[in-house]
N, C-alpha and C. Protein backbone atom coordinates (compact mmCIF):
# COMPACT_ATOMS: atom_id res chain seq x y z
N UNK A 1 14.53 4.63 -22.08
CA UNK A 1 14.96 4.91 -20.72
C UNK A 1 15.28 6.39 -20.59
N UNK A 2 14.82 7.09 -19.87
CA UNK A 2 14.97 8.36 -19.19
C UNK A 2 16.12 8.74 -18.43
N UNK A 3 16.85 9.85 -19.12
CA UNK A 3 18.50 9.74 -18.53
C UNK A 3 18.25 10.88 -17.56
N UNK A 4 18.58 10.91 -16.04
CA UNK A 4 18.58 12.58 -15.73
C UNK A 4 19.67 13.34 -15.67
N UNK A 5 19.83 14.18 -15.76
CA UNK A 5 20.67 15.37 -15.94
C UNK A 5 20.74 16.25 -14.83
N UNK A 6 19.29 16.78 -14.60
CA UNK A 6 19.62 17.60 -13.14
C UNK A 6 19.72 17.31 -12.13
N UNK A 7 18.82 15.90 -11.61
CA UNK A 7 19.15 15.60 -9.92
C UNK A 7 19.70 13.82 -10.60
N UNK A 8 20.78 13.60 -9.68
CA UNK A 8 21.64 12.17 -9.68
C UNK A 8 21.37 10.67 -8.73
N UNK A 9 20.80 10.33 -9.37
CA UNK A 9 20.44 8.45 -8.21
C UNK A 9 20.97 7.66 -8.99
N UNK A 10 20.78 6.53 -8.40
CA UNK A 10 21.80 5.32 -8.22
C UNK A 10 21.03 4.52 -9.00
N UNK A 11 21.04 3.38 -9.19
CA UNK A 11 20.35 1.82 -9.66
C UNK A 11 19.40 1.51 -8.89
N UNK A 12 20.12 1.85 -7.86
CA UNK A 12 18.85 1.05 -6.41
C UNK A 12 18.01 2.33 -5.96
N UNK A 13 18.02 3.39 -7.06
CA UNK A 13 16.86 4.50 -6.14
C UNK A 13 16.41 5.21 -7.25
N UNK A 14 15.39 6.15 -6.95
CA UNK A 14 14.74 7.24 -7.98
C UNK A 14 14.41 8.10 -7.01
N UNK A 15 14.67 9.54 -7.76
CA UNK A 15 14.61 10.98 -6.97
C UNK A 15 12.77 10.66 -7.46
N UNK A 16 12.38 12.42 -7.00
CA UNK A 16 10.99 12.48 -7.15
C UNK A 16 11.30 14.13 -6.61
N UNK A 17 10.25 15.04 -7.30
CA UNK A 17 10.11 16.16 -6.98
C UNK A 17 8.58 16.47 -6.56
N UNK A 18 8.20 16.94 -5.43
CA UNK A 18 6.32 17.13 -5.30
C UNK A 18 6.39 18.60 -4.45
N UNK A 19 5.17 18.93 -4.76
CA UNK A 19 5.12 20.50 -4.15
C UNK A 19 3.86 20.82 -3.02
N UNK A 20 4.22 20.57 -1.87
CA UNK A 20 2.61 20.29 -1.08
C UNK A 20 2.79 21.28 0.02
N UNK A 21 2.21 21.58 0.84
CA UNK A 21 2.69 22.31 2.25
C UNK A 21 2.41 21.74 2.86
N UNK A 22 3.50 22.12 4.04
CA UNK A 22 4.08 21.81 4.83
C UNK A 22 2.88 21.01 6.42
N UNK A 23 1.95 21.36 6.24
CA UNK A 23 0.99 19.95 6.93
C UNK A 23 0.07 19.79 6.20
N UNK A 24 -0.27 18.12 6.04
CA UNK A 24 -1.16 17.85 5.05
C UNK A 24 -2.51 18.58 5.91
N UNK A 25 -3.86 18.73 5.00
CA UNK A 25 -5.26 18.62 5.27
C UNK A 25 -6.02 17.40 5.93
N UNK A 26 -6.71 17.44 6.24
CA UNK A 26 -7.39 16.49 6.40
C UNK A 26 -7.94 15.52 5.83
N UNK A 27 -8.39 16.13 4.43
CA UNK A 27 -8.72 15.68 3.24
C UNK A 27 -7.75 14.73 2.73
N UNK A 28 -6.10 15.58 2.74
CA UNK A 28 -5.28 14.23 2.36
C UNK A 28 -4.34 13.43 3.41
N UNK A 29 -5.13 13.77 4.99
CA UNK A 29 -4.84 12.92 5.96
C UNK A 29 -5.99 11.48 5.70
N UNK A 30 -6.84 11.89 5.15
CA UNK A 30 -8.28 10.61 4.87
C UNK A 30 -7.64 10.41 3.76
N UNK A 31 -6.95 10.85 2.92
CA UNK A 31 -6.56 9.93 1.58
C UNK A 31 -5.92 9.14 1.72
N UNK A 32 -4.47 9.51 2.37
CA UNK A 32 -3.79 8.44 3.14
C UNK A 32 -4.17 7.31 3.45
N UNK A 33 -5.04 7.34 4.74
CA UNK A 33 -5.71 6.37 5.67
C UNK A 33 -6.27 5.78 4.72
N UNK A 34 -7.09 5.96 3.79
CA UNK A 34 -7.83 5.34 2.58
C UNK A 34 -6.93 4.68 1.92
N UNK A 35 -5.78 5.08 1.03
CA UNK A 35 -4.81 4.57 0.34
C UNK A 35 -3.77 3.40 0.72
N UNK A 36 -3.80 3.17 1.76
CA UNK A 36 -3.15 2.86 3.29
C UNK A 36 -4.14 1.28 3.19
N UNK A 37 -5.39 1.56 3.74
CA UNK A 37 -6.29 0.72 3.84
C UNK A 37 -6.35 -0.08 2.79
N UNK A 38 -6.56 0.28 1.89
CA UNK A 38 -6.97 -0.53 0.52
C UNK A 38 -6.24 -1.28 -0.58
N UNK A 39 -4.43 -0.76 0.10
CA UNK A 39 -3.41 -0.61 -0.75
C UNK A 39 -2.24 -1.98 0.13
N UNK A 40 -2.19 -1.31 1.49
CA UNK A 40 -1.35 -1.76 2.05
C UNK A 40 -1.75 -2.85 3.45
N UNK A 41 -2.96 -3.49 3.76
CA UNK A 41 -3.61 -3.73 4.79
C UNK A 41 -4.64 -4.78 4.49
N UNK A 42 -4.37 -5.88 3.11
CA UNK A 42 -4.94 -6.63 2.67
C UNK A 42 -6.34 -6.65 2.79
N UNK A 43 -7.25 -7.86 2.13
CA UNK A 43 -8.40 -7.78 2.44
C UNK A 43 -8.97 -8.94 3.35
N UNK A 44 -10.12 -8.46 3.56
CA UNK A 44 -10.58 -9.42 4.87
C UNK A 44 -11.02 -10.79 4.37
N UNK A 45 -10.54 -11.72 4.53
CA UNK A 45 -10.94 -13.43 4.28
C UNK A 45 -11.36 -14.17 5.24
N UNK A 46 -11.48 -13.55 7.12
CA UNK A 46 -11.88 -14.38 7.92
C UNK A 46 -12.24 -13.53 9.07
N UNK A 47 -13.60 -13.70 9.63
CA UNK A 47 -13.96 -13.14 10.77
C UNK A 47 -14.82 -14.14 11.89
N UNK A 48 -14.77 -15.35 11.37
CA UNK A 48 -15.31 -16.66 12.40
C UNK A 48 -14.68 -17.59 11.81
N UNK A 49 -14.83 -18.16 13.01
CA UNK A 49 -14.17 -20.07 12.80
C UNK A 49 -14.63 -20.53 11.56
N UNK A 50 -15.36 -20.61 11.04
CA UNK A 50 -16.16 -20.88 9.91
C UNK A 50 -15.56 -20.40 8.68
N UNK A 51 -15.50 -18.69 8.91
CA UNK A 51 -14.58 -18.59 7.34
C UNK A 51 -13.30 -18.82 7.37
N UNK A 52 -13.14 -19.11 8.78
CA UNK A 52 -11.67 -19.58 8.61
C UNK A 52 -11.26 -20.74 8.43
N UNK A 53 -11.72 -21.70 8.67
CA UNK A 53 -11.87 -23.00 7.86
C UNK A 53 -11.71 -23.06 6.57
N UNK A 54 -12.71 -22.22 5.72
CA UNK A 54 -13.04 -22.28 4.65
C UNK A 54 -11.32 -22.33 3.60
N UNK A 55 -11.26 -20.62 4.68
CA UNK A 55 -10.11 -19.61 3.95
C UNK A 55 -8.84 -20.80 3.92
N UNK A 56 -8.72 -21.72 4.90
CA UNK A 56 -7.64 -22.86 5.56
C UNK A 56 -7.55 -23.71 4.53
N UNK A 57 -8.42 -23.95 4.48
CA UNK A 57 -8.55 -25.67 3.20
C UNK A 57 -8.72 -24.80 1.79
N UNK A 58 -9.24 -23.62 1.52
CA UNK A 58 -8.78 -23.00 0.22
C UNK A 58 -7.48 -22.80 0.12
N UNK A 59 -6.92 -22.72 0.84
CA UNK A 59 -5.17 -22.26 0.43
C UNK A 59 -4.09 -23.12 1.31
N UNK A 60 -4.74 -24.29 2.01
CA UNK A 60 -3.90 -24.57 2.05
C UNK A 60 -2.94 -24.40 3.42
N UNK A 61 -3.44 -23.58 4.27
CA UNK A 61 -2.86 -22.50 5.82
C UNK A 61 -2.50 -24.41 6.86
N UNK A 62 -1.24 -23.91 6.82
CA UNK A 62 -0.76 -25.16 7.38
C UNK A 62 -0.85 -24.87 8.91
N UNK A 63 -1.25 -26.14 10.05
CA UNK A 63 -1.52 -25.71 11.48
C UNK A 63 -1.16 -24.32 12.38
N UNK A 64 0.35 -24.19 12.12
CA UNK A 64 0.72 -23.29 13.09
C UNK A 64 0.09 -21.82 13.01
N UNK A 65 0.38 -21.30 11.55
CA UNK A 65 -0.34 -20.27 10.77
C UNK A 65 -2.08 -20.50 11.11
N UNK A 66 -2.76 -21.44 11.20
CA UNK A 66 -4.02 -21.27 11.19
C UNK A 66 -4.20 -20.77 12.95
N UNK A 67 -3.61 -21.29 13.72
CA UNK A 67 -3.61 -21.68 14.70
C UNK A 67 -3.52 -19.95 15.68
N UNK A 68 -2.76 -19.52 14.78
CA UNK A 68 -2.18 -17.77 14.96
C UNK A 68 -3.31 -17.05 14.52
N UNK A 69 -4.02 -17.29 13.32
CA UNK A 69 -5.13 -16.71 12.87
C UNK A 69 -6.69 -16.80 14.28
N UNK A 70 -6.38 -17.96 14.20
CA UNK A 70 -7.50 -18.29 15.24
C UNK A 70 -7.46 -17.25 16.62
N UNK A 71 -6.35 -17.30 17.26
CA UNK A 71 -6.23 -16.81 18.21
C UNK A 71 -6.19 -15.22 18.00
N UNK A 72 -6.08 -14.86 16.90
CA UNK A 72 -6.68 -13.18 16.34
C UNK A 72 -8.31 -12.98 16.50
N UNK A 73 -9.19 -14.15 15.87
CA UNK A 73 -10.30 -14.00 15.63
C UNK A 73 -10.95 -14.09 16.88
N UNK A 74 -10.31 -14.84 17.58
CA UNK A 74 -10.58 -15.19 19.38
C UNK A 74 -10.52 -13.56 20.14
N UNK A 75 -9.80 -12.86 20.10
CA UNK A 75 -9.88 -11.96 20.12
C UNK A 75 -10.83 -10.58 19.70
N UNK A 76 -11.70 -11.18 18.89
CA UNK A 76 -12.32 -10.18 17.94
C UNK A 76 -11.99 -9.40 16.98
N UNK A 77 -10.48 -9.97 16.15
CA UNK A 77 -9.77 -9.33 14.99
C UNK A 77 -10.45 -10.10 13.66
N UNK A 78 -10.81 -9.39 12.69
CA UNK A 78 -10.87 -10.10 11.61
C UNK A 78 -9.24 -10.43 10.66
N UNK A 79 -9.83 -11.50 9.82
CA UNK A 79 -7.79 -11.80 9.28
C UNK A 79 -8.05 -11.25 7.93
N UNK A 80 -7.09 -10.28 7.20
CA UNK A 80 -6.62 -9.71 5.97
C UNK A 80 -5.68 -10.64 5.63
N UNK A 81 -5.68 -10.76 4.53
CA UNK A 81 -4.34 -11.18 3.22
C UNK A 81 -4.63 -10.12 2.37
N UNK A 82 -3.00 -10.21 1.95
CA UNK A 82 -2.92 -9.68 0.68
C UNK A 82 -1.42 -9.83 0.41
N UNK A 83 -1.07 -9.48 -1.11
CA UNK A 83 0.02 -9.34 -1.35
C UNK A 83 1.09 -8.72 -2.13
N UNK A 84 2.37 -8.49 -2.30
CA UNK A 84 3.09 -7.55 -2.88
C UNK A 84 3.69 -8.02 -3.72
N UNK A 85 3.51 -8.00 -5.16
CA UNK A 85 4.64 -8.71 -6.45
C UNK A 85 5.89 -7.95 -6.39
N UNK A 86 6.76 -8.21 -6.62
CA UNK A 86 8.01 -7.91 -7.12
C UNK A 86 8.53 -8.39 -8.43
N UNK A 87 7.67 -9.66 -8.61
CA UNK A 87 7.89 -10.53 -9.89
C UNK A 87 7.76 -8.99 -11.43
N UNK A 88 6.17 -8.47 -11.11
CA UNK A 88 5.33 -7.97 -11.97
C UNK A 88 5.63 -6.41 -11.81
N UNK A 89 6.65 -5.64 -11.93
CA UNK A 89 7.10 -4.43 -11.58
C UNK A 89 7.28 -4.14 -10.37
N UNK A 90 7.64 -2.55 -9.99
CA UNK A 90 8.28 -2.13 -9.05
C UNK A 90 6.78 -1.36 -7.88
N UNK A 91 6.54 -2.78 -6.93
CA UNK A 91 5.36 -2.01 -6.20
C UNK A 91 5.08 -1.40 -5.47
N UNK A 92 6.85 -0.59 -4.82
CA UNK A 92 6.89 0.48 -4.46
C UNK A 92 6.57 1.38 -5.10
N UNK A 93 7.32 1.71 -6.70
CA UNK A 93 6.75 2.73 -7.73
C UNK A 93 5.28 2.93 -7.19
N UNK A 94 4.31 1.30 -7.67
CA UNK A 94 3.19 1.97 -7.67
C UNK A 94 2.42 2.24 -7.02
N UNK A 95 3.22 1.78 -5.32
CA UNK A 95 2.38 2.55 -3.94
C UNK A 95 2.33 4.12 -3.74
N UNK A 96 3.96 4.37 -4.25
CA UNK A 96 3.91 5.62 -4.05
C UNK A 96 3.20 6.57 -4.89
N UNK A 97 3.00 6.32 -6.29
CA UNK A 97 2.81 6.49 -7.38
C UNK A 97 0.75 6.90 -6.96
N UNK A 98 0.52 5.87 -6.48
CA UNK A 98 -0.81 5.76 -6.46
C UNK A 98 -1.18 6.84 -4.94
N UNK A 99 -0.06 7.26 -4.19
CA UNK A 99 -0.25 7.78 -2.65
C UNK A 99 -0.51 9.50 -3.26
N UNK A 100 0.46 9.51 -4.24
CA UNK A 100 0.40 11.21 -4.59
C UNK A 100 -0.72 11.48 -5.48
N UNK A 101 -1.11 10.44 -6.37
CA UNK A 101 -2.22 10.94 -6.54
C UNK A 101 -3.68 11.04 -5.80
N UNK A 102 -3.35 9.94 -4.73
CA UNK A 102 -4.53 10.08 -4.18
C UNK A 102 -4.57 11.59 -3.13
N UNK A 103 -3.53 11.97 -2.68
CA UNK A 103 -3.12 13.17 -1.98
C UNK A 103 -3.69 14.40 -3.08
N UNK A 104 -3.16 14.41 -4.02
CA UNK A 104 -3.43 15.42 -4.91
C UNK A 104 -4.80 15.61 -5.52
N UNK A 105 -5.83 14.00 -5.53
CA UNK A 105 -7.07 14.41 -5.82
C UNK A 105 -7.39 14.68 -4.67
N UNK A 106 -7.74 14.23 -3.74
CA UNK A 106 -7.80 14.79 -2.09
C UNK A 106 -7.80 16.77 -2.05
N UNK A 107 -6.78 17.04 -2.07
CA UNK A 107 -6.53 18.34 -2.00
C UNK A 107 -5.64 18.97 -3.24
N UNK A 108 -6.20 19.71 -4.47
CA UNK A 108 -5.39 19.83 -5.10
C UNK A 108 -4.32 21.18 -4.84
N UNK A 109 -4.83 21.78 -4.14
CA UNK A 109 -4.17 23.17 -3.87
C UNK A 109 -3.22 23.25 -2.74
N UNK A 110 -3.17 22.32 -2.42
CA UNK A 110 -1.76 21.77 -1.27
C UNK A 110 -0.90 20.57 -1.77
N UNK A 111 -1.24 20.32 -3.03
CA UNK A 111 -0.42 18.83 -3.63
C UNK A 111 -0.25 18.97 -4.67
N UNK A 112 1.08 18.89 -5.37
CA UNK A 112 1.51 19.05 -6.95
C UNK A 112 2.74 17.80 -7.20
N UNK A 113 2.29 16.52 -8.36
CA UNK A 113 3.47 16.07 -8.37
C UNK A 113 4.20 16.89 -9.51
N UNK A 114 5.61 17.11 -9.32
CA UNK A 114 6.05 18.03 -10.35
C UNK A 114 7.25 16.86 -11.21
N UNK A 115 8.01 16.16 -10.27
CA UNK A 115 8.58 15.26 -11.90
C UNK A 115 8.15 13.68 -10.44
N UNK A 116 7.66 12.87 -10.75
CA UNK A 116 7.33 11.74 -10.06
C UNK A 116 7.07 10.83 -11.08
N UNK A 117 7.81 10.84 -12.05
CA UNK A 117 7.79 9.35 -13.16
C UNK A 117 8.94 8.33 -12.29
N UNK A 118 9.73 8.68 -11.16
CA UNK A 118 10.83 7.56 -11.14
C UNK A 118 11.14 6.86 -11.69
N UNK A 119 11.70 7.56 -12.73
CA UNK A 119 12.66 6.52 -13.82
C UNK A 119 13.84 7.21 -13.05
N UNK A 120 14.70 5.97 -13.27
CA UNK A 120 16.21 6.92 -13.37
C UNK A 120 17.11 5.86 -14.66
């Protein structure tokens, strides 16, 4: 375990130090949106009555829930799942964890993580 010394958090938090200016690029405005998309915005399991059926009796989607889905797809929304462990580590760590690097391959000359292990 990693003790810090220079900056002080709690149990329930971790500091982080990063070095970027002051408006992102574009480059890591699309990393975002990308990271965002793929990370936080599940994936697509239903875009007709049909896969939604399917998606229903695979898992199980009890009336009311299906019923909500439907009336998305009625609309012309497709339906995402996805989901967030808490069981299996900290998946904030590794949203954020995974946001700076995608920022930093994006643009490296506007993005530096400088201590972003969040341990405390």
């Amino acid at each position: 375990m990693k003790i810090r010394t220079d900056y002080v958090t709690n149990s329930s938090s971790s500091s982080f130090i990063i070095a970027r200016r002051e408006a992102l690029s574009q480059r890591q405005k699309d990393a975002i949106v990308d990271f965002v998309v793929s990370r936080m915005l599940g994936e697509k399991v239903a875009s007709s009555r049909e896969e939604l059926d399917g998606y229903a009796r695979e898992y199980g989607i009890n009336d009311e829930k299906r019923t909500r889905m439907q009336a998305g797809i009625d609309q012309g929304l497709s339906i995402y799942s996805g989901y967030v462990s808490f069981e299996e580590g900290n998946e904030i760590e590794y949203l954020m964890k995974g946001l700076w690097k995608a920022l930093e391959k994006a643009d490296s000359e506007s993005f530096a993580g400088i201590d972003t292990s969040l341990d405390y």
